[in-house]
Protein backbone atom coordinates (compact mmCIF):
# COMPACT_ATOMS: atom_id res chain seq x y z
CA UNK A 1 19.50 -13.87 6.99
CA UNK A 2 21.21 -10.40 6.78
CA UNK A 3 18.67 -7.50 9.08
CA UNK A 4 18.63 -5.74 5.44
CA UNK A 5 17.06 -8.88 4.10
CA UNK A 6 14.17 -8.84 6.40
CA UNK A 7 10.96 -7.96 5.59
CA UNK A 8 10.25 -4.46 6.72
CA UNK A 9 7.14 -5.20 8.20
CA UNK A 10 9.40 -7.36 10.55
CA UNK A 11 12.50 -5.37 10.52
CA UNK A 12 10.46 -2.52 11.89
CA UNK A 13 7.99 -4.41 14.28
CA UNK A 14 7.26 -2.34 17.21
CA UNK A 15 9.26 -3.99 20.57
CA UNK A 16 6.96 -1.92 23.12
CA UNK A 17 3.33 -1.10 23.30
CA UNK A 18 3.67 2.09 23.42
CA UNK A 19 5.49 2.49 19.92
CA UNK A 20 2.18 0.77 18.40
CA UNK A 21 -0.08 2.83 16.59
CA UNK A 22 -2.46 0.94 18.78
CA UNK A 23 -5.93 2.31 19.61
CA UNK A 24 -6.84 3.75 22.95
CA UNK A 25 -9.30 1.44 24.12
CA UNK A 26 -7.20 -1.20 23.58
CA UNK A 27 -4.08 0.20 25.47
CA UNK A 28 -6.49 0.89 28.03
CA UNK A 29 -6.94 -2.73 28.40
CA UNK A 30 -3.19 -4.05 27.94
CA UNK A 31 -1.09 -2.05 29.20
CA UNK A 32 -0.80 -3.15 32.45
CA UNK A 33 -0.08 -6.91 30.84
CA UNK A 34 -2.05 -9.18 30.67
CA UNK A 35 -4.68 -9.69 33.96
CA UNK A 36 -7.02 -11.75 32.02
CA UNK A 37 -7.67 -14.48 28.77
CA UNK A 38 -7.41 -12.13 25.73
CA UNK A 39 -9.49 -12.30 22.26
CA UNK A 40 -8.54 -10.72 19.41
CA UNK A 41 -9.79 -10.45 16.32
CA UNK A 42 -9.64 -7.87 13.27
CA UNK A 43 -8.02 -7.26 9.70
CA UNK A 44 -4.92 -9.03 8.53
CA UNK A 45 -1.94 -6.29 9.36
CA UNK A 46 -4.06 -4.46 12.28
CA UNK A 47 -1.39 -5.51 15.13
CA UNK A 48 -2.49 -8.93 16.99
CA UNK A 49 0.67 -10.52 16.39
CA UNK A 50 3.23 -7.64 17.15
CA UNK A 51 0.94 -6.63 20.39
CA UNK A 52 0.90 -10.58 21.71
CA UNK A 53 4.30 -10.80 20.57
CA UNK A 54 5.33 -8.18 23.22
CA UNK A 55 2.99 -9.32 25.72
CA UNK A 56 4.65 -12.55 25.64
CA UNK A 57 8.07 -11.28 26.26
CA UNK A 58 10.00 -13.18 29.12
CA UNK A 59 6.64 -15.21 29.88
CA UNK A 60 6.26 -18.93 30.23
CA UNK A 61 4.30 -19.27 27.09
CA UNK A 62 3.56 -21.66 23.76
CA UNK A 63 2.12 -20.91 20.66
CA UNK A 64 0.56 -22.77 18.14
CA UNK A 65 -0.84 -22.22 15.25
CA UNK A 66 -4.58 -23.57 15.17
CA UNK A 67 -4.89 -23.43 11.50
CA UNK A 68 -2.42 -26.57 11.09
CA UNK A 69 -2.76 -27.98 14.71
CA UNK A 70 -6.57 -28.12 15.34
CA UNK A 71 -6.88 -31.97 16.02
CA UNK A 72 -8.04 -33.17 19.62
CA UNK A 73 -3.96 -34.82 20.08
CA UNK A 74 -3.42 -30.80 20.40
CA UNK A 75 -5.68 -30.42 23.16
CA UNK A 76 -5.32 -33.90 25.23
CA UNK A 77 -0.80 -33.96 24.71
CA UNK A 78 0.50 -30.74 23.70
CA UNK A 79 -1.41 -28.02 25.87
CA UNK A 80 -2.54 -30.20 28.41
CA UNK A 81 1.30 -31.18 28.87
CA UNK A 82 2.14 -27.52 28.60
CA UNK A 83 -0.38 -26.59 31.76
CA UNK A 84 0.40 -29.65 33.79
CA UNK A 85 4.18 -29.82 33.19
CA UNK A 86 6.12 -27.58 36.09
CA UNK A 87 8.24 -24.74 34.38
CA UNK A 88 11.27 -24.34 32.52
CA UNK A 89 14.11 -23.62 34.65
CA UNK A 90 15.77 -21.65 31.80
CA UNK A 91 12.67 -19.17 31.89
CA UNK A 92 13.84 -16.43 34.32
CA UNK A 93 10.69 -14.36 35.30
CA UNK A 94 8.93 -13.88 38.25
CA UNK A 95 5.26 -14.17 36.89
CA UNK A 96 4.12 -17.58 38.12
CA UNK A 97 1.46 -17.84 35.33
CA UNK A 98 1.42 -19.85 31.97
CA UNK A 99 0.29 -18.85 28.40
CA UNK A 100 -1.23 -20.61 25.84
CA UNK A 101 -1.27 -18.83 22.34
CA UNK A 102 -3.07 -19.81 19.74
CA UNK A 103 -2.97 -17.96 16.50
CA UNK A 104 -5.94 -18.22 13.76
CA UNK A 105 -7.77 -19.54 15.83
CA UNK A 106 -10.57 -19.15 13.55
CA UNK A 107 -9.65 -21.81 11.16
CA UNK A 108 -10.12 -24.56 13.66
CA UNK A 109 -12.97 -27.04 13.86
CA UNK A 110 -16.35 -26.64 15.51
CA UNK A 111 -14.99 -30.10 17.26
CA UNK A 112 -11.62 -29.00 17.94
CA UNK A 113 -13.62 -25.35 19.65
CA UNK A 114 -15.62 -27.19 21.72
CA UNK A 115 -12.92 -29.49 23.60
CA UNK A 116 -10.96 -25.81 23.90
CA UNK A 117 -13.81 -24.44 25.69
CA UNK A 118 -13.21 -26.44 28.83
CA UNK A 119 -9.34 -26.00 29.15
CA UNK A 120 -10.29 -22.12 29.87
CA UNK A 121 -11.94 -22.70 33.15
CA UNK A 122 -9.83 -26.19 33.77
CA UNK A 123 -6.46 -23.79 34.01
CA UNK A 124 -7.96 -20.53 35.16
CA UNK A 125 -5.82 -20.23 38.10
CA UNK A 126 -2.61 -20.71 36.41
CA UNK A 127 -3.06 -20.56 32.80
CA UNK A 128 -4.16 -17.23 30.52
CA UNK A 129 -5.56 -18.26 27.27
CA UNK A 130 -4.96 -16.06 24.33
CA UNK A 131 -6.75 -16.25 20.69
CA UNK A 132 -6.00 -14.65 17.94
CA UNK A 133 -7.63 -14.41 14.18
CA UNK A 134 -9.14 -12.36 11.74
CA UNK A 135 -12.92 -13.15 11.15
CA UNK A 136 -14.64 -14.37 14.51
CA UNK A 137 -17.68 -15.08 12.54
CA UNK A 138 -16.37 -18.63 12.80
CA UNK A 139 -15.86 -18.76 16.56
CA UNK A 140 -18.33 -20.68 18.30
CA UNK A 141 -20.36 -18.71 21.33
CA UNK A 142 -19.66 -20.75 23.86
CA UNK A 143 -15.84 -19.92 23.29
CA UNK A 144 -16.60 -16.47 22.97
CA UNK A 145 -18.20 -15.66 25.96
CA UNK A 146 -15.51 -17.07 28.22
CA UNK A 147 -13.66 -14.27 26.98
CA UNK A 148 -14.60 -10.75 28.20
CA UNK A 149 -13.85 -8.39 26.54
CA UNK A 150 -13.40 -9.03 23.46
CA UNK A 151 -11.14 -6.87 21.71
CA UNK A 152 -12.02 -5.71 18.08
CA UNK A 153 -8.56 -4.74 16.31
CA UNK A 154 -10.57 -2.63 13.02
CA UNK A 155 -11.95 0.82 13.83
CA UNK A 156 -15.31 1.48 14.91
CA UNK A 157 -16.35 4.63 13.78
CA UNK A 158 -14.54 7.51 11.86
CA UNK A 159 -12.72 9.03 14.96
CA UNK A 160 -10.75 5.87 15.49
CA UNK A 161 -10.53 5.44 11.33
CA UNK A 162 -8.73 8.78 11.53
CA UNK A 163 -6.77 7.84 14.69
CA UNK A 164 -5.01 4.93 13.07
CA UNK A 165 -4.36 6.66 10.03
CA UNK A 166 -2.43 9.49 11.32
CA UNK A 167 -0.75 6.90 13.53
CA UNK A 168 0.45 4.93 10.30
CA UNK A 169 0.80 8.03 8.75
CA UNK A 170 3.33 8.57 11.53
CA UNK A 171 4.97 5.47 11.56
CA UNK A 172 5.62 4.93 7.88
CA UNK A 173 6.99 8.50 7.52
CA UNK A 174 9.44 7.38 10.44
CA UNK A 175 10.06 3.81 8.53
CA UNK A 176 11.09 6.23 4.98
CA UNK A 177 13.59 8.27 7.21
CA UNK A 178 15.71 5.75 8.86
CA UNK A 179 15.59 3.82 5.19
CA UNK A 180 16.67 6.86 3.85
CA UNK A 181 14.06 6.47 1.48
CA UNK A 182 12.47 9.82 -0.09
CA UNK A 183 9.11 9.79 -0.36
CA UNK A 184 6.50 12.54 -0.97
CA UNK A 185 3.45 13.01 1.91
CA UNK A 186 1.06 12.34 -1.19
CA UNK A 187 2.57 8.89 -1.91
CA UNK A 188 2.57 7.70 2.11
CA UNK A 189 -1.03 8.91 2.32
CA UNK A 190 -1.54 6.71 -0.83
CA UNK A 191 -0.10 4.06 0.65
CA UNK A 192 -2.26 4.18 3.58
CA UNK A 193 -5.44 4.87 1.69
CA UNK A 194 -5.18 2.39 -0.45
CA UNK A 195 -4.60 -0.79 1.84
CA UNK A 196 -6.01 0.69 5.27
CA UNK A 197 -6.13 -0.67 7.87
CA UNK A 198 -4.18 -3.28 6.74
CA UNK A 199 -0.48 -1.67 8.47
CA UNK A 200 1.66 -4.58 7.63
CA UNK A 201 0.86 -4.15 3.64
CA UNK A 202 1.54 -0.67 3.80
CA UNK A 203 5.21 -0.97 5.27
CA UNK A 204 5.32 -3.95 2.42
CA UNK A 205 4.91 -0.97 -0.43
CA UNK A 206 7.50 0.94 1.20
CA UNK A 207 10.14 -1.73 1.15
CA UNK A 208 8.87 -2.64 -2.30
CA UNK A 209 9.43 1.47 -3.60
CA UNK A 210 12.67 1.32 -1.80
CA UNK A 211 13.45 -1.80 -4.03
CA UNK A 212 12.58 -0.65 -7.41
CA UNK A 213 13.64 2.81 -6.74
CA UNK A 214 10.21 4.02 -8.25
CA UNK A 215 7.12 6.20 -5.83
CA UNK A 216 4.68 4.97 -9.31
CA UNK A 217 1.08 4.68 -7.64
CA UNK A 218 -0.42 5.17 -10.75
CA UNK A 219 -1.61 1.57 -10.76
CA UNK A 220 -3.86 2.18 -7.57
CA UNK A 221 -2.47 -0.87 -5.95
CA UNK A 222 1.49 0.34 -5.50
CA UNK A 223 4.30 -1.07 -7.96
CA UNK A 224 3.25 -4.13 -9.59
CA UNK A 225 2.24 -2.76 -13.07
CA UNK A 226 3.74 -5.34 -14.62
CA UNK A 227 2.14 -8.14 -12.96
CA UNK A 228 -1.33 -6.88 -13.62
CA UNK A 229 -0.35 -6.20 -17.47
CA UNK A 230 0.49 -9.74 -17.89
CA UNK A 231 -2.60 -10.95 -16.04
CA UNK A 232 -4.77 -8.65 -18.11
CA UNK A 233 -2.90 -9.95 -21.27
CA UNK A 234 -5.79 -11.71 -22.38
CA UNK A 235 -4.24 -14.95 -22.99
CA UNK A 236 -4.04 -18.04 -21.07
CA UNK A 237 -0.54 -19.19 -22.09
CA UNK A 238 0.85 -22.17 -20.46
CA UNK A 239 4.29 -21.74 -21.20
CA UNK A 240 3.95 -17.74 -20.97
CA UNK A 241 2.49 -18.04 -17.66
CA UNK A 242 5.34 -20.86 -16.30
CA UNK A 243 8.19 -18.46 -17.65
CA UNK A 244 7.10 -15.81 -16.15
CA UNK A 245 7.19 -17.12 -12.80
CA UNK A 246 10.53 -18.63 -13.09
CA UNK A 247 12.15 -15.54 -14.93
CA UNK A 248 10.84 -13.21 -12.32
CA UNK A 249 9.50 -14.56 -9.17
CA UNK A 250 10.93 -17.82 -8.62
CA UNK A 251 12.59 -16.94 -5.47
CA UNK A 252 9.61 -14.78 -4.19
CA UNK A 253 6.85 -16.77 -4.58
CA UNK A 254 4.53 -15.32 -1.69
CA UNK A 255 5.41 -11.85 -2.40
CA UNK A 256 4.09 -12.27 -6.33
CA UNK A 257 0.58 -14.48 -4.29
CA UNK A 258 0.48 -11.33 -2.24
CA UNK A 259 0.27 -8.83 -5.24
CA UNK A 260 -2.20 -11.39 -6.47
CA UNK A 261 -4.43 -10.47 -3.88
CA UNK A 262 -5.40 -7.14 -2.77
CA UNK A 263 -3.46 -5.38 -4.63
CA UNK A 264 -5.03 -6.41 -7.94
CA UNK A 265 -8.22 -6.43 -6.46
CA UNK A 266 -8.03 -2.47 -5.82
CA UNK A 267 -6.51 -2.42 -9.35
CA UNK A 268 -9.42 -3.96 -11.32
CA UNK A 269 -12.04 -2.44 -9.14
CA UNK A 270 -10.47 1.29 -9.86
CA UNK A 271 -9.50 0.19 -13.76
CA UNK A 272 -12.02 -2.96 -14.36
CA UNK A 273 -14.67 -2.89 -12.71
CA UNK A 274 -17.16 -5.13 -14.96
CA UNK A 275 -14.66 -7.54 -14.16
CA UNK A 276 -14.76 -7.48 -10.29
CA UNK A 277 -18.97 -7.10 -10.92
CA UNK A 278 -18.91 -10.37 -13.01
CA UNK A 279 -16.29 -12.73 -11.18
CA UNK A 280 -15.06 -10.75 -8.25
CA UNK A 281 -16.25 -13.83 -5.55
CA UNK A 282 -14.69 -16.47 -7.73
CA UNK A 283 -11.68 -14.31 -7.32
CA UNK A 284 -11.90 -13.79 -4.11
CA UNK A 285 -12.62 -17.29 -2.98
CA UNK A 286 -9.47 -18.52 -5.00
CA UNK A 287 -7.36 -16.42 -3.68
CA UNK A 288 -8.35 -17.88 -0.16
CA UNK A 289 -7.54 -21.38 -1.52
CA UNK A 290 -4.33 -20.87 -2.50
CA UNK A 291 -3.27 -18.47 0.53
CA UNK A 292 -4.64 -21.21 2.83
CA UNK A 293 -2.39 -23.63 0.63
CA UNK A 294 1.04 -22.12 0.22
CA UNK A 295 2.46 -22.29 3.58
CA UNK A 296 1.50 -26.43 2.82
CA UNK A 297 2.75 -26.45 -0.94
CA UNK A 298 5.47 -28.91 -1.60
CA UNK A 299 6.74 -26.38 -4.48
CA UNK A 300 5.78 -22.34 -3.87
CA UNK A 301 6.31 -21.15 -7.70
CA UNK A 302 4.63 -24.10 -8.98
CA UNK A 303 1.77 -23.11 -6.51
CA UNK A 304 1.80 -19.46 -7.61
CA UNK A 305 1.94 -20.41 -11.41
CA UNK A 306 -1.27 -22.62 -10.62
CA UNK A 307 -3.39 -19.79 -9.18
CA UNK A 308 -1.82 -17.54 -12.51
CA UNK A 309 -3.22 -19.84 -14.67
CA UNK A 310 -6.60 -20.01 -12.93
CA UNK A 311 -7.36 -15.98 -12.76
CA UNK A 312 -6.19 -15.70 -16.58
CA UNK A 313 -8.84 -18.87 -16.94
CA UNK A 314 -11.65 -16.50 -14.30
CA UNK A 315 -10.61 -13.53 -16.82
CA UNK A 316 -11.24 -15.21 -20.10
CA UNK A 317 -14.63 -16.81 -19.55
């Protein structure tokens, strides 16, 4: 894939810490690498990924994703291989320790969290642990308090609120110039406003303006009026709904599941709210089901035409 393919939010990632609109207290705690097991939690789009990404640079490390491998076989072979195995050869660094990554972490088993617990103090003196995910409402305690701190990614009172947003405010204004996309102040702040503090979706607008060549905000949810005219169509069509799909969307499938998620949710609370006051958790709670699903879905517009056919269904009860 062509750099100018790339997603933006990708294209643009950060490569040092300091270039992250990252808050204080947690540069405080990083920036000297990492010196302990880390926990991180917050919002989709807050940073987890691009900060552990850098971390990770040039270390001895594995990831896995615990949302797909959460079984015990993960445990017992692949990170107990990983901490008893000796190093690669082909791994030139000078740090002696070993990293295990585990990314949403909070989609694993109460089963598969208590096994993890005792790998922490198994590999302390050669092994950092580091756990990423978004709602650590689902972490069990004893995992959390082998991790100190913990590191919350969201802001925790309106002084760190307005830190981050002149940060992204920042960084998106820096994203339009080397795109050599114009853009008006009003539409970035927009932008920001309307899916903070969710970074990643607001450099996903700007690559999506610089694609149709329109700044329309109109919608309260960016440019994807003519998604959410066809939703709120008020018919359940079933060939309607598959054409539509295939016509427009076939080979972006997760970007049309995307707009089918926040974005209309901000749309029908600011235009329909009755709506979101009647059937907003159904909504919601699909729209979990079929993110959850897609990465797993034998056919991705087939998925996304599914989950069209089930809001219309939500919207015409």
């Amino acid at each position: 894939m062509a750099i100018k393919d790339l997603a933006w939010w990708r294209k643009y990632r950060p490569k040092t810490i300091n270039n992250m609109v990252l808050l204080p207290r947690i540069k405080k705690i990083v920036e000297k690498g990492i010196k302990k097991d880390l926990l991180f939690y917050g919002h989709a789009g807050t940073g987890k990924s691009a900060l552990i990404e850098i971390l990770l640079k040039d270390k001895n490390y594995i990831k896995i994703n615990a949302s797909k491998e959460n079984g015990i076989d993960t445990l017992r072979d692949k990170i107990t291989d990983f901490c008893e195995t000796m190093p690669s050869p082909f791994i030139k660094t000078d740090d002696k320790m070993k990293y295990v990554y585990l990314e949403e972490f909070d989609r694993t088993t109460a089963n598969f969290q208590d096994g993890f617990k005792a790998f922490i103090e198994e590999y302390n003196d050669k092994v950092r642990f580091i756990i990423s995910m978004n709602d650590i409402s689902n972490v069990i305690d004893p995992v959390k308090s082998r991790f100190n701190p913990i590191i919350c990614f969201n802001p925790s009172n309106d002084d760190e609120k307005n830190y981050l947003m002149s940060g992204y405010y920042k960084y998106l204004l820096s994203i339009s110039k080397h795109a050599k996309l114009e853009i008006t102040d009003d539409v970035i702040k927009k932008i920001i406003s309307t899916n903070f503090p969710d970074l990643r979706s607001c450099v996903g607008e700007l690559q999506l303006m610089d694609i149709t060549g329109t700044q329309d905000t109109s919608t309260a949810g960016g440019n994807y009026k003519d998604v959410f005219d066809f939703i709120m169509n008020g018919e359940n069509d079933f060939s309607d709904n598959f054409y539509f799909v295939m016509d427009n969307w076939v080979n972006q499938p997760k970007d049309l599941i995307d707009i089918l998620g926040r974005p209309l949710f901000h749309y029908l609370l600011v235009n329909h709210k009755d709506i979101i006051d009647k059937s907003g958790y159904e909504l919601l709670a699909l729209n979990k089901q079929y993110n959850a699903e897609f990465e797993i879905t034998t056919d991705p517009p087939l998925h996304v035409f599914s989950l069209i056919c089930e809001i219309k269904k939500i919207l015409n009860q």
